[in-house]
C-alpha atoms as a PDB file:
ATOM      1  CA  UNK A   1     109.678 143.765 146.103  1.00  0.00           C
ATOM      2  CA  UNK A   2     109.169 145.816 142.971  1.00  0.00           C
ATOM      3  CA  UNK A   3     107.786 143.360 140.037  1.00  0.00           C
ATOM      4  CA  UNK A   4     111.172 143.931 137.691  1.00  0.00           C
ATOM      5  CA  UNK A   5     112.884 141.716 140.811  1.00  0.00           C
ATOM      6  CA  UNK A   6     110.048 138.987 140.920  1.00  0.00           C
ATOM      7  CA  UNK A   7     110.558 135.658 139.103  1.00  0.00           C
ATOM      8  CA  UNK A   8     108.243 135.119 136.621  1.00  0.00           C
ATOM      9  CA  UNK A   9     106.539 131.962 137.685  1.00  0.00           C
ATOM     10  CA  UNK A  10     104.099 129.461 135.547  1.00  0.00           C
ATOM     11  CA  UNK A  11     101.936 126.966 137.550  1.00  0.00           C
ATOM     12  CA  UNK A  12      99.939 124.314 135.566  1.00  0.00           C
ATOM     13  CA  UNK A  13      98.054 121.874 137.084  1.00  0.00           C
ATOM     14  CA  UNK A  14      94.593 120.086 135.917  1.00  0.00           C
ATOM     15  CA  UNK A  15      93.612 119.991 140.196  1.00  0.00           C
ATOM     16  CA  UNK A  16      91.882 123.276 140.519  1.00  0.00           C
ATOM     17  CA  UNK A  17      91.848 123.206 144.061  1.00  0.00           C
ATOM     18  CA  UNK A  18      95.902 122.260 143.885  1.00  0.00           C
ATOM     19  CA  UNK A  19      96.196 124.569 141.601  1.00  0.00           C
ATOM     20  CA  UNK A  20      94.788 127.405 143.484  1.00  0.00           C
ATOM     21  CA  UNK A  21      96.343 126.372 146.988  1.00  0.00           C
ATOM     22  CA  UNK A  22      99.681 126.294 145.550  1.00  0.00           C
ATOM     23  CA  UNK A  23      99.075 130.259 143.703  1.00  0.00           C
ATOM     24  CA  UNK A  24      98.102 131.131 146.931  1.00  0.00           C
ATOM     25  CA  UNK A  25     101.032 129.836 148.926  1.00  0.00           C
ATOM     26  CA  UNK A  26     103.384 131.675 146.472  1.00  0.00           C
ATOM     27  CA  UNK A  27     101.683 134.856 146.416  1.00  0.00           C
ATOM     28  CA  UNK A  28     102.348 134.859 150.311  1.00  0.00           C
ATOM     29  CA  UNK A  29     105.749 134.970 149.529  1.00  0.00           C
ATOM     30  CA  UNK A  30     105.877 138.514 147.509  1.00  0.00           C
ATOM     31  CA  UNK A  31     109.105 137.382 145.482  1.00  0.00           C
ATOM     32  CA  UNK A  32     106.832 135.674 142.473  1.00  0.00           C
ATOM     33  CA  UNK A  33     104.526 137.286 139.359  1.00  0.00           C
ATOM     34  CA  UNK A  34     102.309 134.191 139.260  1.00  0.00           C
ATOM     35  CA  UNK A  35     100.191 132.703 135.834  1.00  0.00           C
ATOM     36  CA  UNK A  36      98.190 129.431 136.278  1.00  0.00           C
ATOM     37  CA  UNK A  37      97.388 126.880 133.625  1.00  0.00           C
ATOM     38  CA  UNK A  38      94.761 124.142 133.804  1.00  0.00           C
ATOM     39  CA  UNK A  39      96.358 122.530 130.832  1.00  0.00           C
ATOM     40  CA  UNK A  40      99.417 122.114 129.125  1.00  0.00           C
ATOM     41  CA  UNK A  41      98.224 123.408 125.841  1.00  0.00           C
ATOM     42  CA  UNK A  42      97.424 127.358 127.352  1.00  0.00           C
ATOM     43  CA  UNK A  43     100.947 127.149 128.881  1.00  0.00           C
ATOM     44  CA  UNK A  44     102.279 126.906 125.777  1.00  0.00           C
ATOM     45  CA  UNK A  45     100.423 129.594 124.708  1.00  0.00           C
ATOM     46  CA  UNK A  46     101.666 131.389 126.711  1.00  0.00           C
ATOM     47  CA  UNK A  47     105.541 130.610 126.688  1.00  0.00           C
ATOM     48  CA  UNK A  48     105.908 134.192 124.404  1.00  0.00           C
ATOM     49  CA  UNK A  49     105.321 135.510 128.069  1.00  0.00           C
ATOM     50  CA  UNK A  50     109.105 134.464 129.383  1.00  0.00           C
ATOM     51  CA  UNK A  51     108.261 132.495 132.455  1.00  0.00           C
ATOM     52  CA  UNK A  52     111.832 132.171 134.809  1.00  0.00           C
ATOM     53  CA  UNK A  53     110.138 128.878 136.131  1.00  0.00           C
ATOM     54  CA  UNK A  54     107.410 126.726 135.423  1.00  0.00           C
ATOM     55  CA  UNK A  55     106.050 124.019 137.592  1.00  0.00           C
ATOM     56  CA  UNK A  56     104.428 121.569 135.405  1.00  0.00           C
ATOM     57  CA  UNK A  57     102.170 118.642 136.662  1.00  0.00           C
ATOM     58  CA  UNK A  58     103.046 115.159 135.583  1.00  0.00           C
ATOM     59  CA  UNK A  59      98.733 114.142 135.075  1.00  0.00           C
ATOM     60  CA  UNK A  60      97.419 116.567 132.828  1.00  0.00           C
ATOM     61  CA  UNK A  61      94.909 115.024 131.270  1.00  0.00           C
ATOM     62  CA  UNK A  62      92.757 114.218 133.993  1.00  0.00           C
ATOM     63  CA  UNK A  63      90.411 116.181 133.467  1.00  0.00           C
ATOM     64  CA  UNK A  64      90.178 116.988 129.766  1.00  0.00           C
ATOM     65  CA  UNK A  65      91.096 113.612 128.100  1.00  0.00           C
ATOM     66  CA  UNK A  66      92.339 114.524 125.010  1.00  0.00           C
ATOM     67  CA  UNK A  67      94.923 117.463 126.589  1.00  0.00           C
ATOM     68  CA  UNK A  68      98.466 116.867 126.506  1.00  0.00           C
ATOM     69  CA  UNK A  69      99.902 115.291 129.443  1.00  0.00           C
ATOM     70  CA  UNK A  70     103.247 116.856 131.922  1.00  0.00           C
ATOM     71  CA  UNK A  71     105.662 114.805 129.345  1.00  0.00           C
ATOM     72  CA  UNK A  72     104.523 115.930 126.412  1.00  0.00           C
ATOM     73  CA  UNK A  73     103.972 119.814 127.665  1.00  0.00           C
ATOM     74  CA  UNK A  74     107.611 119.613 129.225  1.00  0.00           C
ATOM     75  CA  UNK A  75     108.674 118.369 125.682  1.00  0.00           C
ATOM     76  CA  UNK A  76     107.301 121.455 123.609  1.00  0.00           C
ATOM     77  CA  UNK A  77     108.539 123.624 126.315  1.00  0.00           C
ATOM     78  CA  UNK A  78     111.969 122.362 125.771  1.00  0.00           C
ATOM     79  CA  UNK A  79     111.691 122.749 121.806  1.00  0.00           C
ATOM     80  CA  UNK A  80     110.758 126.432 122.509  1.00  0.00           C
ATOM     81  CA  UNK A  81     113.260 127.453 125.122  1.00  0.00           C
ATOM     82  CA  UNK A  82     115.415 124.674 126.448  1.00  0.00           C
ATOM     83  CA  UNK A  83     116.446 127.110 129.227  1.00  0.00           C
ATOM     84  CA  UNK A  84     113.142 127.973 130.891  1.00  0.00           C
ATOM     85  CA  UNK A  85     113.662 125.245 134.267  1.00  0.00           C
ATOM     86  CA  UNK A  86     110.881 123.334 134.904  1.00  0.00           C
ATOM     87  CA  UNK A  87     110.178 121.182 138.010  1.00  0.00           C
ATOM     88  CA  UNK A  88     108.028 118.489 138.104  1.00  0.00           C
ATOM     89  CA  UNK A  89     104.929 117.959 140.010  1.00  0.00           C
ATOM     90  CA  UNK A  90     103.206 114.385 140.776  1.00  0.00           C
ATOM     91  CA  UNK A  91     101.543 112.140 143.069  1.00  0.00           C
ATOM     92  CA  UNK A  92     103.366 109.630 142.089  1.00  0.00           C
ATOM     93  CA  UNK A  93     106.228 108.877 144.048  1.00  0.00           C
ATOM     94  CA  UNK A  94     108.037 105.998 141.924  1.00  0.00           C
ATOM     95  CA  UNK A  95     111.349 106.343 141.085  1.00  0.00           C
ATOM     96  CA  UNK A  96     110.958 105.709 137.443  1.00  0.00           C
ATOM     97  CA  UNK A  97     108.636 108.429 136.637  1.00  0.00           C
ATOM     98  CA  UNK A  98     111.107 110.770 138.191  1.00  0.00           C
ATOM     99  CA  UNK A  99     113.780 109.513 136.296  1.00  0.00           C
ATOM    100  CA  UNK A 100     111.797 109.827 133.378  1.00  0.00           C
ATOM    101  CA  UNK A 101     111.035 113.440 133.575  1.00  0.00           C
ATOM    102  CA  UNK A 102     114.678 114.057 134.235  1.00  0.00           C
ATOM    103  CA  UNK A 103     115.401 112.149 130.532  1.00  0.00           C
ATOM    104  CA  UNK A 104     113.239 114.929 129.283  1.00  0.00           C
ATOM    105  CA  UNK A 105     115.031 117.741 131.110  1.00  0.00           C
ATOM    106  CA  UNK A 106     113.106 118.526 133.606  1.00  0.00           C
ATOM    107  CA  UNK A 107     114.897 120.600 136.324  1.00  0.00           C
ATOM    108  CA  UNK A 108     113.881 118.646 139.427  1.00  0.00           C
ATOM    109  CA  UNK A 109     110.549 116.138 140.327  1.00  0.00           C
ATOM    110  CA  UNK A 110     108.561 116.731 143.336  1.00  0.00           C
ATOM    111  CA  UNK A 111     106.294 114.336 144.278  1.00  0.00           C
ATOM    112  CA  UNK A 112     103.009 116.208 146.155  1.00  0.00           C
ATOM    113  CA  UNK A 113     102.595 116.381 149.936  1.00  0.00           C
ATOM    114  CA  UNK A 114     102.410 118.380 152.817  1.00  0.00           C
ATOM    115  CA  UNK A 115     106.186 119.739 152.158  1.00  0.00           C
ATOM    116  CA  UNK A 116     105.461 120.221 148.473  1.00  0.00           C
ATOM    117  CA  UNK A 117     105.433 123.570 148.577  1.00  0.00           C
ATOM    118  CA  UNK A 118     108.787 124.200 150.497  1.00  0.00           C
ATOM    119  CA  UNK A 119     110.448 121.566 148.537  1.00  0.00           C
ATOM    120  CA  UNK A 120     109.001 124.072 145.054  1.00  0.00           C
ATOM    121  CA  UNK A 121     110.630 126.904 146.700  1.00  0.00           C
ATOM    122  CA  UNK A 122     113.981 125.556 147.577  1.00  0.00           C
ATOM    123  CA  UNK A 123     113.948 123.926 143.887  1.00  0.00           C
ATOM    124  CA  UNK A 124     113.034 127.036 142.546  1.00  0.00           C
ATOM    125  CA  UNK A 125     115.985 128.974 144.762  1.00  0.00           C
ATOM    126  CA  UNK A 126     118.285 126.420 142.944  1.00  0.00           C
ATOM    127  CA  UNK A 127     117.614 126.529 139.601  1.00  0.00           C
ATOM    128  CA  UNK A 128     117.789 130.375 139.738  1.00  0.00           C
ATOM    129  CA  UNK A 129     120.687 130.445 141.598  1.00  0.00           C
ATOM    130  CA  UNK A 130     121.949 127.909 138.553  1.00  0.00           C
ATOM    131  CA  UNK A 131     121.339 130.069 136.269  1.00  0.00           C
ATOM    132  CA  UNK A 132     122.986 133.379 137.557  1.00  0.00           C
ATOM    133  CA  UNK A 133     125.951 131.305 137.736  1.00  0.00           C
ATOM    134  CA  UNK A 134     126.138 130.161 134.384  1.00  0.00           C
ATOM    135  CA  UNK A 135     125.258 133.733 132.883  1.00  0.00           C
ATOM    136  CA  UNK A 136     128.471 135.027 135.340  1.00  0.00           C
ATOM    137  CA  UNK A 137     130.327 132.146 133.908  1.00  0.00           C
ATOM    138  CA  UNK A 138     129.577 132.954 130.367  1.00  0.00           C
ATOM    139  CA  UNK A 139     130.236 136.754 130.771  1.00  0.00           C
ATOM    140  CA  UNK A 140     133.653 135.828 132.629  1.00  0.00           C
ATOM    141  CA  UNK A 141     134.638 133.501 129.443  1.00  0.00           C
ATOM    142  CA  UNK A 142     133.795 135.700 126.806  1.00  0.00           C
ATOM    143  CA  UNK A 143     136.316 138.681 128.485  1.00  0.00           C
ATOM    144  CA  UNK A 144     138.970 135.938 128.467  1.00  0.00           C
END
């Protein structure tokens, strides 16, 4: 796959090893041009970049206690391009912390396990596929 067909894909996690096990299992696939972030703040940085998706820990400030945490990055990616999906990435498997991400517009929230990654690529497949509807849909209604 040539990289004008690859979706442009953001990873950003404070886990290293996460971080790197997860770039690893997408860069098996071929279909993804791949940045990782260790916190929320470079992401952000780097938003001028276009990313199709970004997966976006929930704990971000693990490591680096003053960084911004998954809410607050998903927020100021949201005030920069309300379009650019994002799915959620935890440990955390309570309900309300899902439902909270979704109140801030996050695409979908994965908790982390061993079917992480194949739950990240289905969510992924959706949201894309999402969006090529909607841009079909808004090219059919402006021809009407």
């Amino acid at each position: 796959m040539n990289s004008e067909n690859k979706i442009k894909l953001f990873l950003v996690d404070d886990d290293r090893l996460f971080l790197k096990s997860l770039e690893i299992d997408f860069m098996e696939s071929a279909d993804f041009d791949i940045e990782t972030f260790s916190t929320g703040e470079l992401c952000i940085a780097s938003l001028s970049k276009n990313p199709d998706v970004i997966i976006l820990d929930y704990h971000l400030d693990g490591i680096e206690k003053g960084a911004m945490n998954g809410l607050e990055t998903l927020d100021k990616i949201k005030a920069f391009n309300p379009n650019i999906p994002v799915l959620m990435l935890s440990s955390q498997d309570k309900i309300a912390v899902a439902v909270e991400c979704m109140h801030h517009k996050a695409a979908d929230y994965i908790v982390k396990s061993e079917t992480a990654f194949i739950r990240l690529k289905k969510g992924i497949t959706e949201v894309m596929r999402f969006n090529k509807m909607e841009k079909e849909l808004k090219w059919y209604m402006e021809r009407m």
